[in-house]
N, C-alpha and C. Protein backbone atom coordinates (compact mmCIF):
# COMPACT_ATOMS: atom_id res chain seq x y z
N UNK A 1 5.81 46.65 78.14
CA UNK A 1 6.79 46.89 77.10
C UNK A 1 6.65 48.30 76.53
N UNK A 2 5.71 48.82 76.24
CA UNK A 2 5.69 49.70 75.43
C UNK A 2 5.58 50.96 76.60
N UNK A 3 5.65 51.20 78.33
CA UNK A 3 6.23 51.85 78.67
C UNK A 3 7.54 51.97 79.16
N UNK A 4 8.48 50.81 78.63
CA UNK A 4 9.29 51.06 79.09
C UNK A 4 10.17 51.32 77.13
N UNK A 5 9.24 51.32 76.15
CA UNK A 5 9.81 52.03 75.24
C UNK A 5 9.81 53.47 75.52
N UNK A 6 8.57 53.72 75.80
CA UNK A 6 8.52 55.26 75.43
C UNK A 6 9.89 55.97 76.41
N UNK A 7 10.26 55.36 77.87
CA UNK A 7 10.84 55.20 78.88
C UNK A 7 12.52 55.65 77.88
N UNK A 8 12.34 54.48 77.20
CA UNK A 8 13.80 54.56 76.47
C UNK A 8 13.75 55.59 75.35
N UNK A 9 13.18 56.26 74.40
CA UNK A 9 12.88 57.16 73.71
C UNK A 9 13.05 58.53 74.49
N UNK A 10 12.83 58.90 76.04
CA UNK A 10 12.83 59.67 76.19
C UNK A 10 14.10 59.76 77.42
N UNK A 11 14.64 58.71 77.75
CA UNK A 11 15.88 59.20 78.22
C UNK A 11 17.08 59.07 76.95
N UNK A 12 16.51 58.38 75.98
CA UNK A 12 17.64 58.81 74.88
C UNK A 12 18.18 60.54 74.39
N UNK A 13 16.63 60.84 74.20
CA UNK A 13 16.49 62.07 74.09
C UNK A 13 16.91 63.07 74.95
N UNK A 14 17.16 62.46 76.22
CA UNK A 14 18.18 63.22 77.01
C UNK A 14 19.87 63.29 76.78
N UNK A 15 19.65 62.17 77.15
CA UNK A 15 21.32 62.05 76.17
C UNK A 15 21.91 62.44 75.22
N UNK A 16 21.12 62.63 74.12
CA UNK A 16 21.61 63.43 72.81
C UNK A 16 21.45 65.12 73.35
N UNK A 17 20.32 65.80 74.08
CA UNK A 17 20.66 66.92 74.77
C UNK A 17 21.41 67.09 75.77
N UNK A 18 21.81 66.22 76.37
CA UNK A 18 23.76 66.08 77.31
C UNK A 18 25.15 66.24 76.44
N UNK A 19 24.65 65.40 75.42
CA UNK A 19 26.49 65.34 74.45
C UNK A 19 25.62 67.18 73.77
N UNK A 20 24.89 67.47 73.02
CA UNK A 20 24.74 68.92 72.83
C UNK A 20 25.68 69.95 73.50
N UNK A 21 25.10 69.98 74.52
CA UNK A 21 25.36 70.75 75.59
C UNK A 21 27.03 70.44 75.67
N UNK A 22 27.89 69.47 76.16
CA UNK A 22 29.22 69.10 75.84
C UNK A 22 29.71 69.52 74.36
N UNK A 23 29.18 69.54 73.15
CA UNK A 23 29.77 69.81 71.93
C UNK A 23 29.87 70.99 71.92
N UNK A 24 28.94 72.32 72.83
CA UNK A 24 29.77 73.46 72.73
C UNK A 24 31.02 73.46 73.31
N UNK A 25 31.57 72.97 74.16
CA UNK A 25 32.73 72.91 74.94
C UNK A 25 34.12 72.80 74.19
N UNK A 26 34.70 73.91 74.53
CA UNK A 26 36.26 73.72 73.81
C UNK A 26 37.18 72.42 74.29
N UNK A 27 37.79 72.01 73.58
CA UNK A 27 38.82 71.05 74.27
C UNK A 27 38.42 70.04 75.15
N UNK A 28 37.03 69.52 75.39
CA UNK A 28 36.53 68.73 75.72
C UNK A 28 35.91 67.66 74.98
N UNK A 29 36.68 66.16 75.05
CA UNK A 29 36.51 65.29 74.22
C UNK A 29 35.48 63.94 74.75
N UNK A 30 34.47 64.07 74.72
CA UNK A 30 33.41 63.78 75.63
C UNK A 30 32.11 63.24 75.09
N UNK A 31 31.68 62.04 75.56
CA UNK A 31 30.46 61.59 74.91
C UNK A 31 29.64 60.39 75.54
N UNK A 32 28.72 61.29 75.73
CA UNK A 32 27.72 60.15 76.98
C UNK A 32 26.88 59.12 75.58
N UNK A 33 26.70 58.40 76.56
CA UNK A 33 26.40 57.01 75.51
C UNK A 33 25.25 56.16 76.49
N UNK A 34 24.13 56.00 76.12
CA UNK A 34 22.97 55.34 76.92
C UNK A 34 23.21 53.71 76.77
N UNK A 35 23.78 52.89 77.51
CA UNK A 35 23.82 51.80 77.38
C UNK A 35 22.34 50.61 77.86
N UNK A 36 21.55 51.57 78.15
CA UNK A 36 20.80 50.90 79.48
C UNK A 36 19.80 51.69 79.81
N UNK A 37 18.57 50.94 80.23
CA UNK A 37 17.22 51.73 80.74
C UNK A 37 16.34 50.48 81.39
N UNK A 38 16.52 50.68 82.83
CA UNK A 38 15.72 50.32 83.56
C UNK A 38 14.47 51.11 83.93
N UNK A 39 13.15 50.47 84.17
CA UNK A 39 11.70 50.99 84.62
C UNK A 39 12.13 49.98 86.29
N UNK A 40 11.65 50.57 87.11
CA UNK A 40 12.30 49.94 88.52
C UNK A 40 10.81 49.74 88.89
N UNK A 41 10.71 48.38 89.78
CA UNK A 41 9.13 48.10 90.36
C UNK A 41 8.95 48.56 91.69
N UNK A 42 7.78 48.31 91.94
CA UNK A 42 8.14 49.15 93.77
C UNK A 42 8.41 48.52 94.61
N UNK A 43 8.40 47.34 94.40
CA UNK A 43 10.04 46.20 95.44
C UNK A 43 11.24 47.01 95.29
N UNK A 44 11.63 47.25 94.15
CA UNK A 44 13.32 47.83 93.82
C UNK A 44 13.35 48.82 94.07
N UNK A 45 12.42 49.96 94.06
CA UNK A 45 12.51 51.56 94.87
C UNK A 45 12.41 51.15 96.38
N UNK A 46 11.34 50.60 96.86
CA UNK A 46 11.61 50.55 98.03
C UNK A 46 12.78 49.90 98.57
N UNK A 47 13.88 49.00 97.52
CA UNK A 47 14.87 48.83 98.54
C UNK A 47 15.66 49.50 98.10
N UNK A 48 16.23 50.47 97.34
CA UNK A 48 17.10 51.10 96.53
C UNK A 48 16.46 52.81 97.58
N UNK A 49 15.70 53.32 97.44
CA UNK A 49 15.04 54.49 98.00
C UNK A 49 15.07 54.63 99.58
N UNK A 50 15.75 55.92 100.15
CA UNK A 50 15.69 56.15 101.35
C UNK A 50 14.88 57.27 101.42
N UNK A 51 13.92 57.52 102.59
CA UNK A 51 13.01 58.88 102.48
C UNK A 51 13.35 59.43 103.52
N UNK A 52 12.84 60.83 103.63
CA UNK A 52 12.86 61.02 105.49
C UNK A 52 11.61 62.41 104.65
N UNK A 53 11.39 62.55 106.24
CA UNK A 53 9.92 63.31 106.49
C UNK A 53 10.47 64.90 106.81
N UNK A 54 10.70 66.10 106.11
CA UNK A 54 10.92 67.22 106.64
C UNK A 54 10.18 68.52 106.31
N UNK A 55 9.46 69.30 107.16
CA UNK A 55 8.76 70.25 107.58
C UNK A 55 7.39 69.80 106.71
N UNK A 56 7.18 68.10 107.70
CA UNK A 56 5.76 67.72 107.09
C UNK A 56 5.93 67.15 105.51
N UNK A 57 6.91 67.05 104.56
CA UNK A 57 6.60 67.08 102.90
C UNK A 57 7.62 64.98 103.34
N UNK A 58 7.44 64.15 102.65
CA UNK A 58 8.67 63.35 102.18
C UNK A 58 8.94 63.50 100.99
N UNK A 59 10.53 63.50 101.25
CA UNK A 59 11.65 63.87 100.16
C UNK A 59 12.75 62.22 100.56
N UNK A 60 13.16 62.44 98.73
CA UNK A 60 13.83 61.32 98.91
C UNK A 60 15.30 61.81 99.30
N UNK A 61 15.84 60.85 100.31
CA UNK A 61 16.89 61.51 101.32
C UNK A 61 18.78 60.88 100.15
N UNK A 62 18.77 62.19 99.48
CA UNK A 62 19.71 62.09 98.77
C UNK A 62 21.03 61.32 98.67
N UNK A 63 21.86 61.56 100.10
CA UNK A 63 22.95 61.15 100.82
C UNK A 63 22.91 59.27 100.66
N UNK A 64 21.99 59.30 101.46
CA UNK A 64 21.38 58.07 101.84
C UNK A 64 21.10 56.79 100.64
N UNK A 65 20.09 57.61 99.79
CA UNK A 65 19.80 56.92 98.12
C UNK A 65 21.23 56.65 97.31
N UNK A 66 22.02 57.71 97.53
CA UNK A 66 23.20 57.58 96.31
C UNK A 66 24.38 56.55 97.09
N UNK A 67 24.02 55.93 98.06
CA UNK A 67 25.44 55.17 98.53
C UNK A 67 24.18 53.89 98.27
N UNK A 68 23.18 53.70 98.49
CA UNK A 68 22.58 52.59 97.85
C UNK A 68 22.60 52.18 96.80
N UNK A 69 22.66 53.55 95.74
CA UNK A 69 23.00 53.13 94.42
C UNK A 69 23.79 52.73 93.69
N UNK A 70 24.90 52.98 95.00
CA UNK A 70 26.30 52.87 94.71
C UNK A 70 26.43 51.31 94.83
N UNK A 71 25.88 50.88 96.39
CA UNK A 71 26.11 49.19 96.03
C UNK A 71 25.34 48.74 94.77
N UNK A 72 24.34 49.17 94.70
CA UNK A 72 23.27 48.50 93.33
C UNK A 72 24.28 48.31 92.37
N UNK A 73 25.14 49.57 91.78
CA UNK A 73 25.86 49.61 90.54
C UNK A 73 26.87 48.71 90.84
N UNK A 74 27.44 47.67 92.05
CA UNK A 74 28.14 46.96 91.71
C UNK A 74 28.11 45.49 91.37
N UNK A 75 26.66 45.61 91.29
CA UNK A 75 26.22 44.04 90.31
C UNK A 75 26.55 44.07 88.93
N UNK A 76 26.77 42.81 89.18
CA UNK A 76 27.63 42.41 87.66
C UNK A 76 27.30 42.99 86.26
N UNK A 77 25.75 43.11 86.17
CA UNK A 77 25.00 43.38 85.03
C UNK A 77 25.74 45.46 84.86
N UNK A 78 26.05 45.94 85.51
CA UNK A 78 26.53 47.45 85.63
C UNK A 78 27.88 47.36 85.65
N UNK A 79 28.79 46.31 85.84
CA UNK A 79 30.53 46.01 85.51
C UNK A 79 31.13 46.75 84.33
N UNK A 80 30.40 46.70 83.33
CA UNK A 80 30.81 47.62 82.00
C UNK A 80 30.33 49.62 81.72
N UNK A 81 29.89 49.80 82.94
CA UNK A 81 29.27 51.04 82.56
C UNK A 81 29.69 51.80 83.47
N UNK A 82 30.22 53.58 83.02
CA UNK A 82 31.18 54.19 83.63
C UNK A 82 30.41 54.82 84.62
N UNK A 83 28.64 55.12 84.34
CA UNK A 83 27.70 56.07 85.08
C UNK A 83 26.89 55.06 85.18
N UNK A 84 26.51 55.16 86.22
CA UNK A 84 24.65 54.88 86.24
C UNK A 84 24.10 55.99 86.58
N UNK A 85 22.97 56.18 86.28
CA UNK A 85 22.19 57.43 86.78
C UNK A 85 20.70 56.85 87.13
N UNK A 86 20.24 57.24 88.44
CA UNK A 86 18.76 57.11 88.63
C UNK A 86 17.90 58.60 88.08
N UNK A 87 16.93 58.48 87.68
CA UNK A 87 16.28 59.53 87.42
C UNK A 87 14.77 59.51 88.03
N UNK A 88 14.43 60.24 89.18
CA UNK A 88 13.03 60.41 89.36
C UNK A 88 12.72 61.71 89.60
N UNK A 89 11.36 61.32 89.61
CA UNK A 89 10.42 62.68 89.47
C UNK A 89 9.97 63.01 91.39
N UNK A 90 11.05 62.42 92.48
CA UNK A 90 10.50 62.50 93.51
C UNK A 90 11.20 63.89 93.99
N UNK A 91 10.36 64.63 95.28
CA UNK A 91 11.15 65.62 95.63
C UNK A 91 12.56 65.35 96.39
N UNK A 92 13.87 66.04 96.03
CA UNK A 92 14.84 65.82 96.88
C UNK A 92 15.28 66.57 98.09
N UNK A 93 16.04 65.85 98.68
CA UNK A 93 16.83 66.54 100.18
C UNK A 93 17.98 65.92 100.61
N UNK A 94 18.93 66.71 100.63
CA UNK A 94 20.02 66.32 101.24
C UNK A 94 20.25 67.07 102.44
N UNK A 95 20.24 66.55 103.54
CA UNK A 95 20.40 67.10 104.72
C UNK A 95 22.31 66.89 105.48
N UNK A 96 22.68 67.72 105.68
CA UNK A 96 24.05 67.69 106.15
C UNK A 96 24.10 68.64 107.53
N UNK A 97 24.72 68.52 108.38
CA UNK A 97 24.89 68.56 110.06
C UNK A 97 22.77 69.08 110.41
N UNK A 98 22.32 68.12 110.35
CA UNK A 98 20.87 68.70 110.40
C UNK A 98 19.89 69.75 109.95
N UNK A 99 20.72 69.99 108.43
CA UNK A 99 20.26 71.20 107.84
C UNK A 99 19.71 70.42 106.43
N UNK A 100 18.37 70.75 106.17
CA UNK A 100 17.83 70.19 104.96
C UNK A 100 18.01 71.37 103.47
N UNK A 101 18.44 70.39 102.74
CA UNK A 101 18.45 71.59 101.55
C UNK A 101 17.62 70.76 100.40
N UNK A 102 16.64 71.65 100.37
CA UNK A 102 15.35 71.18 99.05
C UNK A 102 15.73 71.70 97.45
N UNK A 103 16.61 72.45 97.46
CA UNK A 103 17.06 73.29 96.20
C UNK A 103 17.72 72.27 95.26
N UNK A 104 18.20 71.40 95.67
CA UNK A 104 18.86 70.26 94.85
C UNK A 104 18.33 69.49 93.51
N UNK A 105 18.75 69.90 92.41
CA UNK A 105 17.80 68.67 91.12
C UNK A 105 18.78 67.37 91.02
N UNK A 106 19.75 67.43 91.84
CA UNK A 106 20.68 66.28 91.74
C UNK A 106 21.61 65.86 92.47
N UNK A 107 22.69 65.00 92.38
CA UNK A 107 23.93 64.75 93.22
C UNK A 107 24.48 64.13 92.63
N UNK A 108 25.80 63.91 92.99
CA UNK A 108 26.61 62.65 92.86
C UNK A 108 28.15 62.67 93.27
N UNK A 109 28.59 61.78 93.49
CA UNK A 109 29.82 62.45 93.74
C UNK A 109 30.65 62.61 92.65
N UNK A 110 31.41 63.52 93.06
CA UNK A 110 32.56 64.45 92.36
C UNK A 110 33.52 63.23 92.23
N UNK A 111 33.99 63.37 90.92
CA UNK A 111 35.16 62.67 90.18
C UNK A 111 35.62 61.07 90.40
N UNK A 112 34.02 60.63 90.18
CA UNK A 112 34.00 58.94 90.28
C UNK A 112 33.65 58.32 89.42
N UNK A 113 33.48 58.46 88.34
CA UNK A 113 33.63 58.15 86.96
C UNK A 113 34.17 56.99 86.79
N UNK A 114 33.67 55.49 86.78
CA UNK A 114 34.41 54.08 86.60
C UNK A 114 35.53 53.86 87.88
N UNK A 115 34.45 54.27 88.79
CA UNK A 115 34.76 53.73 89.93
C UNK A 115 33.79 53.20 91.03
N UNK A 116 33.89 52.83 91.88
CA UNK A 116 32.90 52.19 92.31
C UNK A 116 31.99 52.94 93.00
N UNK A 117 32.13 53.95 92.81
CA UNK A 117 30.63 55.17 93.20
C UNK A 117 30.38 56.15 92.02
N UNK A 118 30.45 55.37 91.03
CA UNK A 118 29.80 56.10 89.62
C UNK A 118 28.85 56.28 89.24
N UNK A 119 27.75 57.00 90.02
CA UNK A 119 26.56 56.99 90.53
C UNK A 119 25.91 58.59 90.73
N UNK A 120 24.98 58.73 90.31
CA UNK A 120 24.10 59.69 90.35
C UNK A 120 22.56 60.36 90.25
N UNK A 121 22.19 60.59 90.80
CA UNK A 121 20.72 61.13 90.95
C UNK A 121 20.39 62.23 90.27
N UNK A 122 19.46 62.45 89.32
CA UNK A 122 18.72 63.42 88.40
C UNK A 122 17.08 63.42 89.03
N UNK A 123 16.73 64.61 88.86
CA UNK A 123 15.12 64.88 89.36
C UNK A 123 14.89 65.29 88.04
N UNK A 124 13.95 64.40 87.44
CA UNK A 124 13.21 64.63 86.23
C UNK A 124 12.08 64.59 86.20
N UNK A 125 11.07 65.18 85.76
CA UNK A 125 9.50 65.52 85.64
C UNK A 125 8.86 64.33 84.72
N UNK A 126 9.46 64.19 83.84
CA UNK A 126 8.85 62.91 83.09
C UNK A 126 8.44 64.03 81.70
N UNK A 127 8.45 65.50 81.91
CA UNK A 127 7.61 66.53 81.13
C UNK A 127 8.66 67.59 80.63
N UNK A 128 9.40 67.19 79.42
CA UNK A 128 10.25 68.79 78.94
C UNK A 128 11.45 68.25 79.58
N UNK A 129 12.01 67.19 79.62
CA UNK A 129 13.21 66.59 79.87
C UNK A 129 14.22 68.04 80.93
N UNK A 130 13.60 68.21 82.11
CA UNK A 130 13.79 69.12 82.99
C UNK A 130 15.31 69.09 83.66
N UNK A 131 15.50 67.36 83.16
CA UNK A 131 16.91 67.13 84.20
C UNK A 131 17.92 67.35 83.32
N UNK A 132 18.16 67.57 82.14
CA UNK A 132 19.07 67.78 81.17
C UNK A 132 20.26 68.50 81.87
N UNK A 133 19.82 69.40 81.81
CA UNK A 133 21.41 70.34 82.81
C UNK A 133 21.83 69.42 83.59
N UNK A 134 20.73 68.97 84.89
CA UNK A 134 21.33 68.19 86.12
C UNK A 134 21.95 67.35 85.37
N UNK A 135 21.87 66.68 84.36
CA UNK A 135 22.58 65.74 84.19
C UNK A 135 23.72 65.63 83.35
N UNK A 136 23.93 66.93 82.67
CA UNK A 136 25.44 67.29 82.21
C UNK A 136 25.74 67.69 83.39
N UNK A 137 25.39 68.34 84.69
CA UNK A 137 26.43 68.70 85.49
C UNK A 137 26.92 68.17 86.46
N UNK A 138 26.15 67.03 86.78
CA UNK A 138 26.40 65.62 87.46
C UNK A 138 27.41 64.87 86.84
């Protein structure tokens, strides 16, 4: 219990530095709202988590994770919520025509917002709420 408070204390604290970041914005009427905080066990990463092995390091294989997450978010308990977002501290990679790109703190797809791939990945440290940007720009 009490890590999955601190858990919730500190992705709140993200959230209020997401709508920040949005309140400078002109003409943008906008406001993220934390409905929810899961701590996931390592049954549920391992079936939710895809890896692959590149130049020797594993990285969690981006592409792959976010269409899993995508079915995850369509259990019933996620029916009311416009985002889900996973957040880990693992290294990422999205590899496209066999080209790995490690530069990534995130993904998701573009303009799915309360739809059925409303889904996104943040790389967060657990330390100095690192994913903040990634996750206004996701």
């Amino acid at each position: 219990m009490k890590k999955t408070l601190k858990l919730a204390v500190y992705v709140s604290t993200m959230i209020v530095a997401v709508n920040l970041r949005f309140a400078t914005m002109q003409h943008l009427r906008l406001e993220v709202r934390l409905c929810g905080v899961e701590s996931m066990t390592a049954n549920q990463k391992n079936n939710l988590y895809h890896h692959t092995n590149f130049r020797g390091k594993k990285y969690l294989d981006l592409n792959a994770t976010v269409y899993q997450l995508a079915i995850k978010s369509r259990e019933k308990r996620y029916n009311s919520y416009d985002l889900v977002f996973l957040l880990t501290g693992e290294s990422l990679i999205l590899i496209e025509n066999g080209v790995g790109d490690t530069s990534l703190n995130g993904y998701a797809f573009v303009g799915t917002v309360c739809t059925q791939y409303k889904v996104g990945i943040v790389h967060d440290t657990g330390l100095g709420h690192s994913g903040v940007t990634t996750m206004a720009h996701e």
